[in-house]
N, C-alpha and C. Protein backbone atom coordinates (compact mmCIF):
# COMPACT_ATOMS: atom_id res chain seq x y z
N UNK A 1 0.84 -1.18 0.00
CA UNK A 1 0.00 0.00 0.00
C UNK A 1 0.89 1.24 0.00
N UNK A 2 0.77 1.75 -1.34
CA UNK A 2 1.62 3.34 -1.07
C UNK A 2 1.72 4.17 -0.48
N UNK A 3 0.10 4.33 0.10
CA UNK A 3 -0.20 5.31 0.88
C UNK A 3 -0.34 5.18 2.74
N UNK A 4 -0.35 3.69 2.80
CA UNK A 4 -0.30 3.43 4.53
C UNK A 4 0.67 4.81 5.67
N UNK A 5 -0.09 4.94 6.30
CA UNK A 5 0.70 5.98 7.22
C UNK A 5 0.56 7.39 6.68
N UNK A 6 -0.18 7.93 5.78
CA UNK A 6 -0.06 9.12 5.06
C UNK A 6 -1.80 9.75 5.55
N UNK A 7 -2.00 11.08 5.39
CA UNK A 7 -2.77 11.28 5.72
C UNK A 7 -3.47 12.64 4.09
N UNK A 8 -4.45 12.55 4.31
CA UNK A 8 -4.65 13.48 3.01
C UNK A 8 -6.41 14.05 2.84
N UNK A 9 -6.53 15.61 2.28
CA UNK A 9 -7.41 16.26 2.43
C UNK A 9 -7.91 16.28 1.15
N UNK A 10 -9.34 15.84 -0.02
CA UNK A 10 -9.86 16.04 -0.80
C UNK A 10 -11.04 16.85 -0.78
N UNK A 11 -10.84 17.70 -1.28
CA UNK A 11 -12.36 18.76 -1.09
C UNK A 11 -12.84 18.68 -3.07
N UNK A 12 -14.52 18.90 -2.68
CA UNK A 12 -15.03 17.97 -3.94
C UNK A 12 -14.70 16.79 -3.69
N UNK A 13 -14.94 16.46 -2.86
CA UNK A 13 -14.97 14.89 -2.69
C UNK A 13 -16.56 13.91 -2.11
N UNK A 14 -17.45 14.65 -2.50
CA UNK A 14 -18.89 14.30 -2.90
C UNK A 14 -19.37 13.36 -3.94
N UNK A 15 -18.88 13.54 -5.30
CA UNK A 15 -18.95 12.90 -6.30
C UNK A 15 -17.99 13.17 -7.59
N UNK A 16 -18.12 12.36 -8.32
CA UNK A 16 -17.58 12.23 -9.74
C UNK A 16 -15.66 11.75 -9.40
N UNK A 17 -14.81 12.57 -9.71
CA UNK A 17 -13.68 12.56 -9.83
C UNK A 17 -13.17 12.46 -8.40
N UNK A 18 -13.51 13.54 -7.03
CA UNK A 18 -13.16 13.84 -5.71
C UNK A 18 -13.55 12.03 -5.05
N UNK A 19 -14.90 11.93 -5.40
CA UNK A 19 -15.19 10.52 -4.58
C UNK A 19 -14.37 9.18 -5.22
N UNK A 20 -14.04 9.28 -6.59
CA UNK A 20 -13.02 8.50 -6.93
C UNK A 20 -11.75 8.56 -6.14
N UNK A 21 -10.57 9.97 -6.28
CA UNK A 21 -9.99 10.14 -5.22
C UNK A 21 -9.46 9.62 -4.24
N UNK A 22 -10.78 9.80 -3.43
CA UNK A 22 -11.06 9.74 -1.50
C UNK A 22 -10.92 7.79 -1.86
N UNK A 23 -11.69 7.01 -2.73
CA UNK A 23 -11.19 5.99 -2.70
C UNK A 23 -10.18 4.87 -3.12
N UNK A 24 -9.34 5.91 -3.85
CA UNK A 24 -8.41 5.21 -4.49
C UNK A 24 -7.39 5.32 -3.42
N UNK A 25 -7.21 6.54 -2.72
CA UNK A 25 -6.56 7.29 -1.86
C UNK A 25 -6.75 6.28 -0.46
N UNK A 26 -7.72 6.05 0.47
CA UNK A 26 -8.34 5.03 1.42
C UNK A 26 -7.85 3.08 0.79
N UNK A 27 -8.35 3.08 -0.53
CA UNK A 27 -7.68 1.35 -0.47
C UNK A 27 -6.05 1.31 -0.68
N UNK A 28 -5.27 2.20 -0.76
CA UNK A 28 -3.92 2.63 -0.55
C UNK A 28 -3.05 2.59 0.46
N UNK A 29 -4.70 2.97 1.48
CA UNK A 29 -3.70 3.01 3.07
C UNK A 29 -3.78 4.69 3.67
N UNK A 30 -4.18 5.24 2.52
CA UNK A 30 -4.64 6.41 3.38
C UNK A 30 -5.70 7.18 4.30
N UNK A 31 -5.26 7.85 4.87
CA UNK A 31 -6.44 8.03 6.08
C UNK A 31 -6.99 9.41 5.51
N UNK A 32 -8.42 9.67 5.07
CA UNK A 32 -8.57 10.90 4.37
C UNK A 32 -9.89 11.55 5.66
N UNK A 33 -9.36 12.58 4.97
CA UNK A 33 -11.06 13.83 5.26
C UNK A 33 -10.95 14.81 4.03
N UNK A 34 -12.70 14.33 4.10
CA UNK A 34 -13.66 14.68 3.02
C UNK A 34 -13.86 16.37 3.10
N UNK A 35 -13.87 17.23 2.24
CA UNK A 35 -14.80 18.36 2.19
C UNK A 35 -15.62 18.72 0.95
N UNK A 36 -16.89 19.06 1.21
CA UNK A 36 -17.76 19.50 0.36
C UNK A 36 -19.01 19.48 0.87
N UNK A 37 -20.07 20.23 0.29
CA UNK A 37 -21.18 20.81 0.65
C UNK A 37 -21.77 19.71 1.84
N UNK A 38 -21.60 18.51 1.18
CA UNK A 38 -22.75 17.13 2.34
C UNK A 38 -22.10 16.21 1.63
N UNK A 39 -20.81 15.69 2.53
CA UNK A 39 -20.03 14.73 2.88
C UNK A 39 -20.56 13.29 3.31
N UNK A 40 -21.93 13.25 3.54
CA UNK A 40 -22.39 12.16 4.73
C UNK A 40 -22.34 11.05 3.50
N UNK A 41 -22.08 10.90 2.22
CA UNK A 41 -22.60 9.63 1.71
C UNK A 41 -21.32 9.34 1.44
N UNK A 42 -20.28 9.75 2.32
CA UNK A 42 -18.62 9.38 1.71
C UNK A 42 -18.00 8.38 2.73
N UNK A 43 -17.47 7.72 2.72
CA UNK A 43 -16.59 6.66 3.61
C UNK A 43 -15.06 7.45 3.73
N UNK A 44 -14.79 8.00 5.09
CA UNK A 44 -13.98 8.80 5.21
C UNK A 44 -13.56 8.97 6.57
N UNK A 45 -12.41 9.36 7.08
CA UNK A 45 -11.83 9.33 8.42
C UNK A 45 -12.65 10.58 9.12
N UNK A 46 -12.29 11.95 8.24
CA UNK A 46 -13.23 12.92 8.87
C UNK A 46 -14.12 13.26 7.58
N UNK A 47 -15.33 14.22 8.39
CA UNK A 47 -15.69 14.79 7.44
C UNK A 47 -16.10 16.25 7.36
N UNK A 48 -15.73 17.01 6.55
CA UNK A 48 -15.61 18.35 7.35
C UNK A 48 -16.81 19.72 5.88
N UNK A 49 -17.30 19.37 6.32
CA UNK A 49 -18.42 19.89 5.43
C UNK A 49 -18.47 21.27 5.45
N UNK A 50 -19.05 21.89 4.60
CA UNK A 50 -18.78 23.42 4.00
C UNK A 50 -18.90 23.68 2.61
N UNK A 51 -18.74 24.96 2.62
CA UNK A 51 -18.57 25.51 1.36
C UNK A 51 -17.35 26.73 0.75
N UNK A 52 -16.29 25.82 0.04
CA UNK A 52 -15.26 26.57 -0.49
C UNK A 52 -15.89 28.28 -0.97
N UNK A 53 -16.90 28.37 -1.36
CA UNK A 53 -16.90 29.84 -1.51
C UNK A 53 -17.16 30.43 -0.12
N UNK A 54 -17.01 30.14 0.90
CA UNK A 54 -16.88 30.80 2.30
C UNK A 54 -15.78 30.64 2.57
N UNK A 55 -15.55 32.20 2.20
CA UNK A 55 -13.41 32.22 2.78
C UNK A 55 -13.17 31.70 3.83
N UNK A 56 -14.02 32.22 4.80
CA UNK A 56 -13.36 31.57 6.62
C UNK A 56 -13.23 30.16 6.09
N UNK A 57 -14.31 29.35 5.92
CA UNK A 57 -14.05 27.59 6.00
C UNK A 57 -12.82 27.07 5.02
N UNK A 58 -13.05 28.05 3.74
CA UNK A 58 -11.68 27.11 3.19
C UNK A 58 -9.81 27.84 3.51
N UNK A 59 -10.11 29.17 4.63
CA UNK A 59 -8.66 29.36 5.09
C UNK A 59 -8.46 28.10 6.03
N UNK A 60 -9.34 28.23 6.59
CA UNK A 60 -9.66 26.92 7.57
C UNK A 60 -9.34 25.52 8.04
N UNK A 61 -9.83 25.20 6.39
CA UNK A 61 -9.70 24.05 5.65
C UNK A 61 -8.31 23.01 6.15
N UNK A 62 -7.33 23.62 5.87
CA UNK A 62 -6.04 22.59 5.50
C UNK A 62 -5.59 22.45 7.54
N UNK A 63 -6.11 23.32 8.69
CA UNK A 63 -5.80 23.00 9.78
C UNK A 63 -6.67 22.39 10.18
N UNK A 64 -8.27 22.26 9.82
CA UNK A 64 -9.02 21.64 10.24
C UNK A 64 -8.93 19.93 10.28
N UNK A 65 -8.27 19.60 8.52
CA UNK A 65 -8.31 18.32 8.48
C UNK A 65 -6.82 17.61 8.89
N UNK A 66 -5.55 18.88 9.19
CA UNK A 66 -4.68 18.40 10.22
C UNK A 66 -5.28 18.29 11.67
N UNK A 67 -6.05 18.92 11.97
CA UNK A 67 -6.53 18.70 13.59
C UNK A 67 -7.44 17.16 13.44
N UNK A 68 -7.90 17.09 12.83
CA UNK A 68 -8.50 16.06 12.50
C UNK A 68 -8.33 14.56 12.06
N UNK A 69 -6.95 14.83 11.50
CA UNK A 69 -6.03 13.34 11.42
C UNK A 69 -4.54 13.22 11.94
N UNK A 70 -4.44 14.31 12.65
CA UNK A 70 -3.19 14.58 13.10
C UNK A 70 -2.13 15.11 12.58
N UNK A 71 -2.13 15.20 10.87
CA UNK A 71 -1.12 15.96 10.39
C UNK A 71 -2.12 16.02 9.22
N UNK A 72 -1.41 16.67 8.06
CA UNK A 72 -1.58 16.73 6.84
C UNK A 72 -0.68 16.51 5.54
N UNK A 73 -0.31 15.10 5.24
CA UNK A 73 0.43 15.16 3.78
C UNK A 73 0.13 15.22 2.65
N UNK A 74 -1.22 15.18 2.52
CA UNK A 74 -1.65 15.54 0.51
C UNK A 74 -2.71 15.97 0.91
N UNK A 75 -3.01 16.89 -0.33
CA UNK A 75 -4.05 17.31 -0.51
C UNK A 75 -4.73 17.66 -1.97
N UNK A 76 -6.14 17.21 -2.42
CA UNK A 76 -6.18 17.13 -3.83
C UNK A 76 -7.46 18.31 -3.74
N UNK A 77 -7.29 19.17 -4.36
CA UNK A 77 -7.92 20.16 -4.57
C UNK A 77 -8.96 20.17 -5.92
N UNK A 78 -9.89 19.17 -5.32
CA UNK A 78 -10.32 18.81 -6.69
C UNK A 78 -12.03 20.12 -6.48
N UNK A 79 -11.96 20.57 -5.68
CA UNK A 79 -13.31 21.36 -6.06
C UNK A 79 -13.45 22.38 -7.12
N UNK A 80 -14.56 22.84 -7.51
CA UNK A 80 -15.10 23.38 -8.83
C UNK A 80 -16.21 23.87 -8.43
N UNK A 81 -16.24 25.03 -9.21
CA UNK A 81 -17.70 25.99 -9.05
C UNK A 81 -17.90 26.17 -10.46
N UNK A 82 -19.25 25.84 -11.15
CA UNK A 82 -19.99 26.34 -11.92
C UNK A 82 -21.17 26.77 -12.41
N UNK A 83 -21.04 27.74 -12.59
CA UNK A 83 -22.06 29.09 -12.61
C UNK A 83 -22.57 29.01 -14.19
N UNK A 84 -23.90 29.33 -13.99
CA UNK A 84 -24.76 29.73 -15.42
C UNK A 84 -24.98 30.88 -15.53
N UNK A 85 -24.97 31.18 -16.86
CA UNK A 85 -25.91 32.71 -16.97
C UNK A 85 -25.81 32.63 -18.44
N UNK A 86 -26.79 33.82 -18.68
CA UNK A 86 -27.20 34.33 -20.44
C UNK A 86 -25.71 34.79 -20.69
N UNK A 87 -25.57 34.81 -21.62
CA UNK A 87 -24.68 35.68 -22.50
C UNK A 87 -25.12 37.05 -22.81
């Protein structure tokens, strides 16, 4: 396992690409916490729910999920915002 003993933060880790991630990352050996809007359907060490467009939570972010697994060595910054409008 590459990742045994490592600890690591994926935000967008709800669905598509992030929840791939969080599990490729976990059968590796890593110990993760989740962030994104509603975390609850994720299999994850922590889970630290929010929303990246709220500055406080994502300055936040990278000590929260060290307080939370004890350190922090990766982190995949997979979140995305997209917005509609007319032209």
């Amino acid at each position: 396992m590459r990742f045994t003993g490592k600890t690591a933060l994926v935000t967008g880790a709800a669905g598509g690409i992030g929840a791939a991630v969080v599990r490729a990352l976990r059968a590796e050996g890593a110990r993760v916490a989740v962030a994104d809007r509603d975390t609850s359907a994720i299999e994850a060490e922590a889970h630290l729910d929010g929303n990246l467009l709220d500055a406080a939570y994502a300055d936040g972010l990278p000590a929260a999920a060290a307080k939370a697994l004890g350190r922090l060595d990766i982190v995949a910054n997979n979140a995305g915002v997209i917005t509609r409008f007319i032209a």
